[in-house]
PDB file of N, CA and C in Angstrom:
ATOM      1  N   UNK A   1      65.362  51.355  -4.110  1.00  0.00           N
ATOM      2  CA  UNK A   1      65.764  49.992  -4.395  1.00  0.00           C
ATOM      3  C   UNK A   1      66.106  49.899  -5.877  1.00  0.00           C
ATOM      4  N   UNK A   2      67.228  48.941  -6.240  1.00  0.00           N
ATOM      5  CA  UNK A   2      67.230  48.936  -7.477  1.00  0.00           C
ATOM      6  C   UNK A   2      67.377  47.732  -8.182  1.00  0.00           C
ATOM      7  N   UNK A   3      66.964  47.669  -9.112  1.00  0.00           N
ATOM      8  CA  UNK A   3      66.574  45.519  -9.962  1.00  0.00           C
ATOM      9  C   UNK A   3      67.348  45.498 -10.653  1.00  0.00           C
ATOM     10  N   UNK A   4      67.853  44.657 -11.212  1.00  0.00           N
ATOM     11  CA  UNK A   4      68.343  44.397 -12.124  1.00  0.00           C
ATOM     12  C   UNK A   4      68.289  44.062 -13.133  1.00  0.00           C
ATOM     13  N   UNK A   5      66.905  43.584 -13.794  1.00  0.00           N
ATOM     14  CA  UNK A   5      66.227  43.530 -14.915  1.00  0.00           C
ATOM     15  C   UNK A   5      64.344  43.739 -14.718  1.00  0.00           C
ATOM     16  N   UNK A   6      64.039  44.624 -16.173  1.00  0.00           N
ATOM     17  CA  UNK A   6      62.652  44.148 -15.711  1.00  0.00           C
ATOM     18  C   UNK A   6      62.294  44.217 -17.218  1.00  0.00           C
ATOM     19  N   UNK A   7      61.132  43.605 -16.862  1.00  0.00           N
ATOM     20  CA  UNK A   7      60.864  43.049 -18.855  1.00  0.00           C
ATOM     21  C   UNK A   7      59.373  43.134 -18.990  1.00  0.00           C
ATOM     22  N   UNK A   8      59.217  44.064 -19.971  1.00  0.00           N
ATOM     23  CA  UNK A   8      57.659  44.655 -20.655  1.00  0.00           C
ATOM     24  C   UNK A   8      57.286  43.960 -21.525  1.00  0.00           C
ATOM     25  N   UNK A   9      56.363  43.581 -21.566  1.00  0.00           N
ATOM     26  CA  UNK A   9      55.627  42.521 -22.871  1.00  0.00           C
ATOM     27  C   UNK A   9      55.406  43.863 -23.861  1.00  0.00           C
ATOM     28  N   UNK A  10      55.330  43.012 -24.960  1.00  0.00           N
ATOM     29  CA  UNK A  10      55.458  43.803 -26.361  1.00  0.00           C
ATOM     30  C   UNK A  10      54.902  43.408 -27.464  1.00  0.00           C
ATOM     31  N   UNK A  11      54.240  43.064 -28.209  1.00  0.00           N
ATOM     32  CA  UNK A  11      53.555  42.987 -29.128  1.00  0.00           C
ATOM     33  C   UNK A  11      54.717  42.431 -30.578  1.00  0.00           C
ATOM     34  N   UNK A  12      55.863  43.307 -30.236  1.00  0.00           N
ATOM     35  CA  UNK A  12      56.858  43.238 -31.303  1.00  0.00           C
ATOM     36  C   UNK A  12      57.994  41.834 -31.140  1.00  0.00           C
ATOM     37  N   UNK A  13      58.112  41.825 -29.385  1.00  0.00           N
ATOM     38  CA  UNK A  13      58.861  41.222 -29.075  1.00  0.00           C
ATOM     39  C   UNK A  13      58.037  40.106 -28.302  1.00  0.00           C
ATOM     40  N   UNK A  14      58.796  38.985 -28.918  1.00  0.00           N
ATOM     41  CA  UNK A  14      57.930  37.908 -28.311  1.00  0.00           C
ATOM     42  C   UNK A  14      58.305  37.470 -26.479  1.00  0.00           C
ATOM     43  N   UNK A  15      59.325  37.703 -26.222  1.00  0.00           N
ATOM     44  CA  UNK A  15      59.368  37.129 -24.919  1.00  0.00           C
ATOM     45  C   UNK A  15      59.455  38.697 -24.141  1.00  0.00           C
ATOM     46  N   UNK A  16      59.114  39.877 -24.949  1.00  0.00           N
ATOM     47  CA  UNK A  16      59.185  41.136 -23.870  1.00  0.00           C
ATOM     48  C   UNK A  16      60.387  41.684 -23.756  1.00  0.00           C
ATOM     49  N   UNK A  17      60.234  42.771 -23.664  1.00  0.00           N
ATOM     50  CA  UNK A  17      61.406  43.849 -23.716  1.00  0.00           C
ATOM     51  C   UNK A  17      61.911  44.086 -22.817  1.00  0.00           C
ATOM     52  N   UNK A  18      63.245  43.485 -22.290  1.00  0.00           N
ATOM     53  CA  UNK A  18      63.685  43.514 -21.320  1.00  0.00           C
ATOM     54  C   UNK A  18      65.517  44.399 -20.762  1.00  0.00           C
ATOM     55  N   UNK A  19      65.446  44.838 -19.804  1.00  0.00           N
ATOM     56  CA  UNK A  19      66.124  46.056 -19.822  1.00  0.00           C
ATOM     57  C   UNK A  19      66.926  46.164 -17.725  1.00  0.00           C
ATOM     58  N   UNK A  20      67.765  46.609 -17.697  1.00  0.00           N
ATOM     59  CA  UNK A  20      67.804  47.606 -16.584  1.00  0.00           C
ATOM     60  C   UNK A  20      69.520  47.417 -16.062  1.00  0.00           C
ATOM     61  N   UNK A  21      69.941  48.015 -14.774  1.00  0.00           N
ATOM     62  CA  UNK A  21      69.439  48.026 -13.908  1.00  0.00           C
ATOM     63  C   UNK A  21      68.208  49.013 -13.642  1.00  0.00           C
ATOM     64  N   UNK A  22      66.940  49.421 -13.005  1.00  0.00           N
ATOM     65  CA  UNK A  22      66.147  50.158 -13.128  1.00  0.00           C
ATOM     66  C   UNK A  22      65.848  50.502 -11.279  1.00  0.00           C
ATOM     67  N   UNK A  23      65.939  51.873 -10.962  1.00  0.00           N
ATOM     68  CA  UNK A  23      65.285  52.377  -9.753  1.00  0.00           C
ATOM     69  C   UNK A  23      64.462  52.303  -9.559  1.00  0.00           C
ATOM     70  N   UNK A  24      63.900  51.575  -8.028  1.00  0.00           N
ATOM     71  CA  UNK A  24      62.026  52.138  -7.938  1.00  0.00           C
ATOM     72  C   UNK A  24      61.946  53.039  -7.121  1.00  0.00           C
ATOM     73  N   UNK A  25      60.957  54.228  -7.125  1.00  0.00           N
ATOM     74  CA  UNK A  25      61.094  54.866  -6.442  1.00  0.00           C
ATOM     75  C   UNK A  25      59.787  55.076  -6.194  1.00  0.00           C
ATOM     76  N   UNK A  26      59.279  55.824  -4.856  1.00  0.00           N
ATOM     77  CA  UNK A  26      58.056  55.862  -4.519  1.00  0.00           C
ATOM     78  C   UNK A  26      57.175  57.035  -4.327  1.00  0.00           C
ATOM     79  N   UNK A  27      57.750  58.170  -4.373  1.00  0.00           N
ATOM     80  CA  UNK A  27      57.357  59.508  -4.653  1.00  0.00           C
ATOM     81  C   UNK A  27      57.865  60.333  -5.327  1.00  0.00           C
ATOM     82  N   UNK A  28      57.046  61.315  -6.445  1.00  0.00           N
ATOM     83  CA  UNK A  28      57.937  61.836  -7.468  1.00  0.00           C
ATOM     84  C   UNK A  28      57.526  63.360  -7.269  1.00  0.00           C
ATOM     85  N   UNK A  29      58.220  64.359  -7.796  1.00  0.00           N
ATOM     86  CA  UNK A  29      57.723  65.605  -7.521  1.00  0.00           C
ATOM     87  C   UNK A  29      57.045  65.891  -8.276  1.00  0.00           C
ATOM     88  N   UNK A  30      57.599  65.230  -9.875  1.00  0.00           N
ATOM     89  CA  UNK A  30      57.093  65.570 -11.003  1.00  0.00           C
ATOM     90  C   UNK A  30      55.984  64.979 -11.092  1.00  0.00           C
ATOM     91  N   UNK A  31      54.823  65.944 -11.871  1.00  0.00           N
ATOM     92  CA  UNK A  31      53.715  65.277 -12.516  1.00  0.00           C
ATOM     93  C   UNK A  31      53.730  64.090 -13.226  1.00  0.00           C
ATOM     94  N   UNK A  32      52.887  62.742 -12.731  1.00  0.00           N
ATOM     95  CA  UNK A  32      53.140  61.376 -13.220  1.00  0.00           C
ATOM     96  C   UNK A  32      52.099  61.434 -14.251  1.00  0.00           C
ATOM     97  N   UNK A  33      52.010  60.806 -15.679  1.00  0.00           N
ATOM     98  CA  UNK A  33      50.794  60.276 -16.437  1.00  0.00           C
ATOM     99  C   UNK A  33      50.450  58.931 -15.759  1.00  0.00           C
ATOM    100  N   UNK A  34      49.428  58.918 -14.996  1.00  0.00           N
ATOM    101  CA  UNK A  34      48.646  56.953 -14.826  1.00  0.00           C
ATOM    102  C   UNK A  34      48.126  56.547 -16.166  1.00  0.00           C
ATOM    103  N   UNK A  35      47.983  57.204 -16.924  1.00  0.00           N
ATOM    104  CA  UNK A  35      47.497  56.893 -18.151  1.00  0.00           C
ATOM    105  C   UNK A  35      48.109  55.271 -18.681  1.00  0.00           C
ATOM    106  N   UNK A  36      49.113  55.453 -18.719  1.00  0.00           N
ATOM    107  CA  UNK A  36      50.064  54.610 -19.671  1.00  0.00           C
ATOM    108  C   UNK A  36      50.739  53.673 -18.779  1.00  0.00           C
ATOM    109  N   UNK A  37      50.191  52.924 -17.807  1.00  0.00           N
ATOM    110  CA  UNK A  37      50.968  51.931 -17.066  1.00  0.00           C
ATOM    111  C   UNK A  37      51.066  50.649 -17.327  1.00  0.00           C
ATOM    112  N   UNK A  38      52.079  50.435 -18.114  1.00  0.00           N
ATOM    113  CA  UNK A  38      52.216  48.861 -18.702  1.00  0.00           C
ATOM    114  C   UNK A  38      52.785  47.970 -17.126  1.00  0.00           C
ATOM    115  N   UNK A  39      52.262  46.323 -17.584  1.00  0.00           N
ATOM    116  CA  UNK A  39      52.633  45.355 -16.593  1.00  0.00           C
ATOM    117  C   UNK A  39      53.644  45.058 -16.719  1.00  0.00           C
ATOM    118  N   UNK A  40      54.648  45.223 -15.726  1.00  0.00           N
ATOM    119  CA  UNK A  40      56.011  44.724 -15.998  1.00  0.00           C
ATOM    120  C   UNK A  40      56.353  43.571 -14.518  1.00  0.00           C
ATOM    121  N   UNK A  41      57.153  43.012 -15.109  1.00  0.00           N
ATOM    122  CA  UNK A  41      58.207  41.787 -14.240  1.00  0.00           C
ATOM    123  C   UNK A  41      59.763  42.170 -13.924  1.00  0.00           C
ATOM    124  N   UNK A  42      59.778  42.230 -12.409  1.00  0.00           N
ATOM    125  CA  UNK A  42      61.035  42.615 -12.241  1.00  0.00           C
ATOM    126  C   UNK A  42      62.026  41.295 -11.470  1.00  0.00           C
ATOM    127  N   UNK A  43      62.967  41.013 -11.766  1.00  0.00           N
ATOM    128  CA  UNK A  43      63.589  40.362 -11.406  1.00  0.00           C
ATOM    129  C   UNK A  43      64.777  41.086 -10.249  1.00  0.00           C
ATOM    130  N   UNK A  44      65.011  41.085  -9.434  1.00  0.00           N
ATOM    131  CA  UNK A  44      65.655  42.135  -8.277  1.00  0.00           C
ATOM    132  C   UNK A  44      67.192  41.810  -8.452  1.00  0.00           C
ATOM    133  N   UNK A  45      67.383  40.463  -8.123  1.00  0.00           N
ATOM    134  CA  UNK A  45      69.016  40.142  -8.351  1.00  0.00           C
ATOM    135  C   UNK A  45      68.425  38.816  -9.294  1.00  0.00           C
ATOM    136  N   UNK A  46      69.931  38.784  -9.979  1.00  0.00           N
ATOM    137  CA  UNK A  46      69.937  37.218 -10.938  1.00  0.00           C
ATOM    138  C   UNK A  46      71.575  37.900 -11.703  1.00  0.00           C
ATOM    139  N   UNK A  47      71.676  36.712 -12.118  1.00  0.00           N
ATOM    140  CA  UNK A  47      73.039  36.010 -12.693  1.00  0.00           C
ATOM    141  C   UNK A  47      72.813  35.512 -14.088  1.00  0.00           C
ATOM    142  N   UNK A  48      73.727  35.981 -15.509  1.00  0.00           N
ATOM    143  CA  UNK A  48      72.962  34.761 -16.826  1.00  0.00           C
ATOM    144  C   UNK A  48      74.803  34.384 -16.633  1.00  0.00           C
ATOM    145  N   UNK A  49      74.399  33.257 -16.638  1.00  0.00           N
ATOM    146  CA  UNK A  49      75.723  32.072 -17.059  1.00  0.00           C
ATOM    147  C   UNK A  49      75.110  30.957 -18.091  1.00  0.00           C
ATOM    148  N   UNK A  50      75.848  30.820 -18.781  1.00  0.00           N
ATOM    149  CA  UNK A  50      75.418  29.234 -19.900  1.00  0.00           C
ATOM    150  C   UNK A  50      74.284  30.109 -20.779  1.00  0.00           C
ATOM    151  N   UNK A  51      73.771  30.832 -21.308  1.00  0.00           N
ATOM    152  CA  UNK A  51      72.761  31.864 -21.524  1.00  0.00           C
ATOM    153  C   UNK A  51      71.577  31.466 -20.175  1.00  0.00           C
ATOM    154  N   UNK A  52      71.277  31.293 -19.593  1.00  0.00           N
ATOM    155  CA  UNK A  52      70.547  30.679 -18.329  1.00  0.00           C
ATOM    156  C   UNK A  52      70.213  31.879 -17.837  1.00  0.00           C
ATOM    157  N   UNK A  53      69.207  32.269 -17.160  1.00  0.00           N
ATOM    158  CA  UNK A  53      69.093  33.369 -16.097  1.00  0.00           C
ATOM    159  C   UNK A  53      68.602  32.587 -14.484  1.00  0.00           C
ATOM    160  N   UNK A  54      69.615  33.040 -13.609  1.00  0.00           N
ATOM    161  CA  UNK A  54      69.583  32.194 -12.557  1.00  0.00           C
ATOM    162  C   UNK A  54      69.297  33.409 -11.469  1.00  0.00           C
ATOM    163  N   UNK A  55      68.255  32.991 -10.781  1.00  0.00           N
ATOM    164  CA  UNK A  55      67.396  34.012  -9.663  1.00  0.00           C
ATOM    165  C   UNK A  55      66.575  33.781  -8.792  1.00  0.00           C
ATOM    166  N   UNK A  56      66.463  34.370  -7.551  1.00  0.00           N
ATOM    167  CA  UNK A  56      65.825  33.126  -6.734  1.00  0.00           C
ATOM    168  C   UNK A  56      63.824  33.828  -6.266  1.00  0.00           C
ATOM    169  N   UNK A  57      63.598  34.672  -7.528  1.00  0.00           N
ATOM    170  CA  UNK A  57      62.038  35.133  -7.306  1.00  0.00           C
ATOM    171  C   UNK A  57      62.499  36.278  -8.478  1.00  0.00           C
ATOM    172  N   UNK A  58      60.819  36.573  -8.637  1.00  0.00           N
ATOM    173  CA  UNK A  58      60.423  37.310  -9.626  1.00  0.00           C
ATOM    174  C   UNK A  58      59.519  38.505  -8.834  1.00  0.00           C
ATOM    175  N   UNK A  59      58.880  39.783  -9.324  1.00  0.00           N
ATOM    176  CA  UNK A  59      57.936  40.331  -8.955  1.00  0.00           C
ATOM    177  C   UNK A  59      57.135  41.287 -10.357  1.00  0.00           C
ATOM    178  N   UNK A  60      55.678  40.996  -9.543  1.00  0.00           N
ATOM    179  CA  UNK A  60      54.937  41.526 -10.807  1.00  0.00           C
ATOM    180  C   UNK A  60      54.311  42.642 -10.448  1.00  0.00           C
ATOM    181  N   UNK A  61      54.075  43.310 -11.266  1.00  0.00           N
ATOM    182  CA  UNK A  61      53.267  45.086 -11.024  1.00  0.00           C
ATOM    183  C   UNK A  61      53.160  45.556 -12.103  1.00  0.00           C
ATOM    184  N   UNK A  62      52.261  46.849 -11.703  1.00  0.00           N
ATOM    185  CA  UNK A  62      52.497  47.860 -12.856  1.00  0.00           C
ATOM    186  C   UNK A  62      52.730  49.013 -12.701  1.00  0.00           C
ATOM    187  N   UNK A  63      53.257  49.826 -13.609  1.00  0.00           N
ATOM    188  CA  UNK A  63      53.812  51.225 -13.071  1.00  0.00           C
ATOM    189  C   UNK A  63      54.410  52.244 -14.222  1.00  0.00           C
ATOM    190  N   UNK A  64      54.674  53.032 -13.747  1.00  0.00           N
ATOM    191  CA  UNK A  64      54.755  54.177 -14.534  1.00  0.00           C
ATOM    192  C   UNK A  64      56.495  54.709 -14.736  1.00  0.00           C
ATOM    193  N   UNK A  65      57.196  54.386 -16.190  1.00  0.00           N
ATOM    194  CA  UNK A  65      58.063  55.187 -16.331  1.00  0.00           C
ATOM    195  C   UNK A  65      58.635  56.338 -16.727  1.00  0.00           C
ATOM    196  N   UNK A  66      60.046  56.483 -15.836  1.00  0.00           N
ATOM    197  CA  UNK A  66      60.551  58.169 -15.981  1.00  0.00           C
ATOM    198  C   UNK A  66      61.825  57.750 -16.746  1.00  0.00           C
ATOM    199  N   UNK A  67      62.596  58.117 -17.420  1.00  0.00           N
ATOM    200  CA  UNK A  67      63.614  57.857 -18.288  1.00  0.00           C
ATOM    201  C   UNK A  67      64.173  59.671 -17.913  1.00  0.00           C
ATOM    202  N   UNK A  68      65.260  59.838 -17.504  1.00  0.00           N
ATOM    203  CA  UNK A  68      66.043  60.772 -17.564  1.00  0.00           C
ATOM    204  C   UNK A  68      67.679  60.523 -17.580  1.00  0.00           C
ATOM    205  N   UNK A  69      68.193  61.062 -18.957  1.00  0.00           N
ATOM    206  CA  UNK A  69      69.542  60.965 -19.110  1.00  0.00           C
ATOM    207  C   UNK A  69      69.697  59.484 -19.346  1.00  0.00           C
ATOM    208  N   UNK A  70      70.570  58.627 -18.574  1.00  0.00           N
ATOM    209  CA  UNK A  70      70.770  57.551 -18.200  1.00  0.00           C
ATOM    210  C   UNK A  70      70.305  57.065 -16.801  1.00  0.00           C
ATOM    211  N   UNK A  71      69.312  57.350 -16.800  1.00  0.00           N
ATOM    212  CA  UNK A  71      68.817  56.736 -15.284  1.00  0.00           C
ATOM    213  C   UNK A  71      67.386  56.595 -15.471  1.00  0.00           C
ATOM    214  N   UNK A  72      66.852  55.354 -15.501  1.00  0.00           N
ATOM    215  CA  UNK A  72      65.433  54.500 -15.769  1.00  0.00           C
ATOM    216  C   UNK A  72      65.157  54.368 -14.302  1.00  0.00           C
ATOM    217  N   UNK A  73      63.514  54.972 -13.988  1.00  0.00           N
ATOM    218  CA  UNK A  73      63.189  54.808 -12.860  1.00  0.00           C
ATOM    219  C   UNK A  73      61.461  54.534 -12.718  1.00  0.00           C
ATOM    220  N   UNK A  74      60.784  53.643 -11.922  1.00  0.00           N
ATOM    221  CA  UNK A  74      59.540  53.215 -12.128  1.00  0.00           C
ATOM    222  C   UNK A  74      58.987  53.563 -10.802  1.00  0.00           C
ATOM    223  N   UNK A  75      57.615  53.713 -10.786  1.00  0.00           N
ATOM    224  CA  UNK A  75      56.929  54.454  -9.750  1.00  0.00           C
ATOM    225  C   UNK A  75      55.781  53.220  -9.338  1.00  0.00           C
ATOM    226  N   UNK A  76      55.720  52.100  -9.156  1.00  0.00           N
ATOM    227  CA  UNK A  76      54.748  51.258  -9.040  1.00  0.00           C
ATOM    228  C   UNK A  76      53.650  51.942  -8.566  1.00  0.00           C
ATOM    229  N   UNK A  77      52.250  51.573  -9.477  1.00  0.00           N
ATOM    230  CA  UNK A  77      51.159  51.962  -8.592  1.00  0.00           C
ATOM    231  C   UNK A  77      49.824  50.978  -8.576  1.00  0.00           C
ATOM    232  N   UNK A  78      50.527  49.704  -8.421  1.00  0.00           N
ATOM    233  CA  UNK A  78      49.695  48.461  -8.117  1.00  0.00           C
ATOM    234  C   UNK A  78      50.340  47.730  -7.153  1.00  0.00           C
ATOM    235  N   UNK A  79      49.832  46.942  -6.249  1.00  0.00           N
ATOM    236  CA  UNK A  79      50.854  45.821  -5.210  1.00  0.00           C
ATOM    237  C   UNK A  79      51.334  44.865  -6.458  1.00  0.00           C
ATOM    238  N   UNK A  80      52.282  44.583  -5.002  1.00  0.00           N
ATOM    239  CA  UNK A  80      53.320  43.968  -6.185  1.00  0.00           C
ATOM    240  C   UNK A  80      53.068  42.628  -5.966  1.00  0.00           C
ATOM    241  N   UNK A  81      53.431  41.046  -6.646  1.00  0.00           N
ATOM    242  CA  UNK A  81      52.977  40.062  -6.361  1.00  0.00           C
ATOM    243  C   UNK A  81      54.218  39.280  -6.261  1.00  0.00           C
ATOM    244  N   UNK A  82      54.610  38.749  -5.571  1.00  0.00           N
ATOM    245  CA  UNK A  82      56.162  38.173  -5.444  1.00  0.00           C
ATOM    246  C   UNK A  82      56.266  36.199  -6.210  1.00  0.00           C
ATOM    247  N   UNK A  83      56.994  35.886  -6.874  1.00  0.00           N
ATOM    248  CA  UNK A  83      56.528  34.875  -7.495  1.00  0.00           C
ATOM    249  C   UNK A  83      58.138  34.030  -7.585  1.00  0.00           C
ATOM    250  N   UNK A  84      58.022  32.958  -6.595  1.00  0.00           N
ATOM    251  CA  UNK A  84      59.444  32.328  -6.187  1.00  0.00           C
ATOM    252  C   UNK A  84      59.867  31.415  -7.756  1.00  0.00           C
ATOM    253  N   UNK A  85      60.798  31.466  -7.777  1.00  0.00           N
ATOM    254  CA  UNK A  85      61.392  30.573  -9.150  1.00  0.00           C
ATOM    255  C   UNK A  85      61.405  29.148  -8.829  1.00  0.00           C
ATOM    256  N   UNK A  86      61.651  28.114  -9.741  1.00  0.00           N
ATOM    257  CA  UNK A  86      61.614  26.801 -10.068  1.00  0.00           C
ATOM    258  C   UNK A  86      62.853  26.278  -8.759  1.00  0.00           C
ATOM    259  N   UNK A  87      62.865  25.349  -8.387  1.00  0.00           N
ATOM    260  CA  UNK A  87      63.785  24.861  -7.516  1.00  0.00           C
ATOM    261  C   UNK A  87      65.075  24.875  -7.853  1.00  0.00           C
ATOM    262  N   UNK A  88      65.235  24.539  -9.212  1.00  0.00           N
ATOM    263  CA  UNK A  88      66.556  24.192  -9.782  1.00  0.00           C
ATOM    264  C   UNK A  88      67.826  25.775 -10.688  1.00  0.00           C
ATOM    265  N   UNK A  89      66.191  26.575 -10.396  1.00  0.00           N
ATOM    266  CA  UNK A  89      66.630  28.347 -10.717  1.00  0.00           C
ATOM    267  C   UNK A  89      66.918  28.590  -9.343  1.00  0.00           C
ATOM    268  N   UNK A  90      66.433  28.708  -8.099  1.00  0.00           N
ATOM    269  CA  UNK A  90      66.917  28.747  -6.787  1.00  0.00           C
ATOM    270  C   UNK A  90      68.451  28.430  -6.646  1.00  0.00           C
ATOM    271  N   UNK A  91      68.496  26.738  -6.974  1.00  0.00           N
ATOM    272  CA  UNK A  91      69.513  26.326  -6.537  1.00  0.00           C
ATOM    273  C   UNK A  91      70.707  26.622  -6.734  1.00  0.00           C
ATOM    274  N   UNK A  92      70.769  26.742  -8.664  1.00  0.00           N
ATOM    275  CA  UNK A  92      71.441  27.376  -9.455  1.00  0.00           C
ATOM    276  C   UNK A  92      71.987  29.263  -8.804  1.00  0.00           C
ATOM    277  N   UNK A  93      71.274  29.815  -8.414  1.00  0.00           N
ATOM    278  CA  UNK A  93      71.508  31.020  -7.969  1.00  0.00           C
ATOM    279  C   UNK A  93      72.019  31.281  -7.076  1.00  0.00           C
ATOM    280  N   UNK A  94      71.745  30.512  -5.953  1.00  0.00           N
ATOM    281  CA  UNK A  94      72.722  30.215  -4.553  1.00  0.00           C
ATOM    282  C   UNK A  94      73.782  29.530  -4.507  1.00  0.00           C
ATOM    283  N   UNK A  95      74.335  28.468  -5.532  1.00  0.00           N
ATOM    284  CA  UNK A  95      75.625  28.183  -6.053  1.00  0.00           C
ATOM    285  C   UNK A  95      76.442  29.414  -6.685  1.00  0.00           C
ATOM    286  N   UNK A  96      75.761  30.433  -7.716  1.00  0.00           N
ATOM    287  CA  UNK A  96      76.545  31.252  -8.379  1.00  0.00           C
ATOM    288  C   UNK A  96      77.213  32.137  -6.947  1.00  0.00           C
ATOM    289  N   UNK A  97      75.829  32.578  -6.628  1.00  0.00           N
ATOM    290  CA  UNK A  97      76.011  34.177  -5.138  1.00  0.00           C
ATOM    291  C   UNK A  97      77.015  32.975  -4.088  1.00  0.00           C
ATOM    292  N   UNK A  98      76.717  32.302  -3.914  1.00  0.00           N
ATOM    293  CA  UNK A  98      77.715  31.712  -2.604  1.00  0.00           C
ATOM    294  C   UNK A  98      78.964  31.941  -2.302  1.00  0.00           C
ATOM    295  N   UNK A  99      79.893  32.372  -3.170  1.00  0.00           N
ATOM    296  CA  UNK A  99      81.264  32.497  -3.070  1.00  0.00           C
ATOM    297  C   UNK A  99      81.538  33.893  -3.900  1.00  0.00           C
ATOM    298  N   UNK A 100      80.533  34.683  -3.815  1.00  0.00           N
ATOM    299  CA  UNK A 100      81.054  36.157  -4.164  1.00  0.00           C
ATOM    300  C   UNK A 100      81.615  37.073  -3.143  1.00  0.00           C
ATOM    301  N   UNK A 101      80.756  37.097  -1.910  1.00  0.00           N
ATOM    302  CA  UNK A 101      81.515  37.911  -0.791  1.00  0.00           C
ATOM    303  C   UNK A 101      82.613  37.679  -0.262  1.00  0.00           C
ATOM    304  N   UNK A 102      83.019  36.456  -0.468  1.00  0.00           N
ATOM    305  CA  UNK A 102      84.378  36.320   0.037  1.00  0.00           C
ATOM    306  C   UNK A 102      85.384  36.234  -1.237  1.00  0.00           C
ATOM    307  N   UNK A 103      85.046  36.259  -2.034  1.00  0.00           N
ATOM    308  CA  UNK A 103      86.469  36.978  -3.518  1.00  0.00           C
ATOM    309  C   UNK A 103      86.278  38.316  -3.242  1.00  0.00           C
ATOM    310  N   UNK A 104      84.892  38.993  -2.962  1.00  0.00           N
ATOM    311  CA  UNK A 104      85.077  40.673  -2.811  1.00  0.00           C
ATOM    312  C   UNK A 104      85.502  40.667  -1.404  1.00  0.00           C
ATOM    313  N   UNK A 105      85.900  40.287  -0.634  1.00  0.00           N
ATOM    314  CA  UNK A 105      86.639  40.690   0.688  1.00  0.00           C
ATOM    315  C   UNK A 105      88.287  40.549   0.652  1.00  0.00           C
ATOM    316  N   UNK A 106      88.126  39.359  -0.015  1.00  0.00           N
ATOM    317  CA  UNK A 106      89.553  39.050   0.038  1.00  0.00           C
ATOM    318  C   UNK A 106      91.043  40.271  -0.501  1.00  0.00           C
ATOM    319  N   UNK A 107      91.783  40.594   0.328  1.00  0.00           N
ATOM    320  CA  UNK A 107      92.825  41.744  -0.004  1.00  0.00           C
ATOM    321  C   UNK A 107      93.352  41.534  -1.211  1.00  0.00           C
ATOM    322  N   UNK A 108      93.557  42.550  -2.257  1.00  0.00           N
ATOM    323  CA  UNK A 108      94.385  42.171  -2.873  1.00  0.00           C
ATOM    324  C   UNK A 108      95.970  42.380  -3.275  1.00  0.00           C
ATOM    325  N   UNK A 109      96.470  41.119  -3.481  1.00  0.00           N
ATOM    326  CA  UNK A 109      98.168  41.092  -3.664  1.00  0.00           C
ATOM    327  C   UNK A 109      98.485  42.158  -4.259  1.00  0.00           C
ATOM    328  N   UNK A 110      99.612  42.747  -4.251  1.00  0.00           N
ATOM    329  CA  UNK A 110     100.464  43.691  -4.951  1.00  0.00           C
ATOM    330  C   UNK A 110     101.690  43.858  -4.619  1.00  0.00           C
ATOM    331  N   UNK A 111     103.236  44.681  -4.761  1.00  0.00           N
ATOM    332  CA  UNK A 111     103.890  45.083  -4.949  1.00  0.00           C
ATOM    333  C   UNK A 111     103.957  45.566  -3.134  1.00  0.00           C
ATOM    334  N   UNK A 112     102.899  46.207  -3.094  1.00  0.00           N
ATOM    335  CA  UNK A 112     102.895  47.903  -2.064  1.00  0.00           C
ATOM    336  C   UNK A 112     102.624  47.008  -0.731  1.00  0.00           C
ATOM    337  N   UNK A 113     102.109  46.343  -1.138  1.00  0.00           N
ATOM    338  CA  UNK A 113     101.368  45.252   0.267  1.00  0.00           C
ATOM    339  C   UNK A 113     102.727  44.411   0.689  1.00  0.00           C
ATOM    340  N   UNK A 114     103.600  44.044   0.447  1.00  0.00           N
ATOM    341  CA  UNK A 114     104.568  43.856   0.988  1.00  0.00           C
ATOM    342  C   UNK A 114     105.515  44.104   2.080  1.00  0.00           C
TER     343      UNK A 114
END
């Protein structure tokens, strides 16, 4: 599965360090450290329009990251807690997503299509 943002509290940064798209994945071959599992918040899908972040739930856990190359990937090893957004972040989000599948379906004009 993959999110689209997830954001680490930070000491440095006041609202948390926030980043992705990020993979979760659930078994690794490689040796994991549990040592070092910060709490993070993942947001799965969302939209920023107006600077706004519009999304219709949040999820919380903690877990362990792998950083290779360009590809950020987290191994949760706590349940996760699912946490629905404000009504008006809902609403906002299902106005943006509502009319995307049908601009991505729609054919497009050209020359050749004629």
């Amino acid at each position: 599965m993959e999110v689209d943002e997830i954001t680490v509290p930070s000491p440095d940064v006041p609202g948390g360090l926030t980043f992705g798209p990020v993979t979760l994945e659930t078994g690794w071959e490689d040796p994991v450290d549990l040592s070092n599992e910060p709490p993070v918040t993942m947001t799965p899908h969302c939209r920023r329009v107006l600077g706004i972040r519009w999304y219709r739930e949040t999820y919380r856990t903690r877990g362990v990251f792998h950083v290779t190359r360009d590809r950020i990937t987290l191994r949760p090893t706590a349940p996760v807690v699912v946490e629905r957004a404000a009504w008006w972040r809902r609403c906002g989000y299902w106005l943006l997503t509502r009319g995307s599948p049908r601009r991505r379906g729609a054919p497009a004009h050209s020359a050749t299509n004629r």
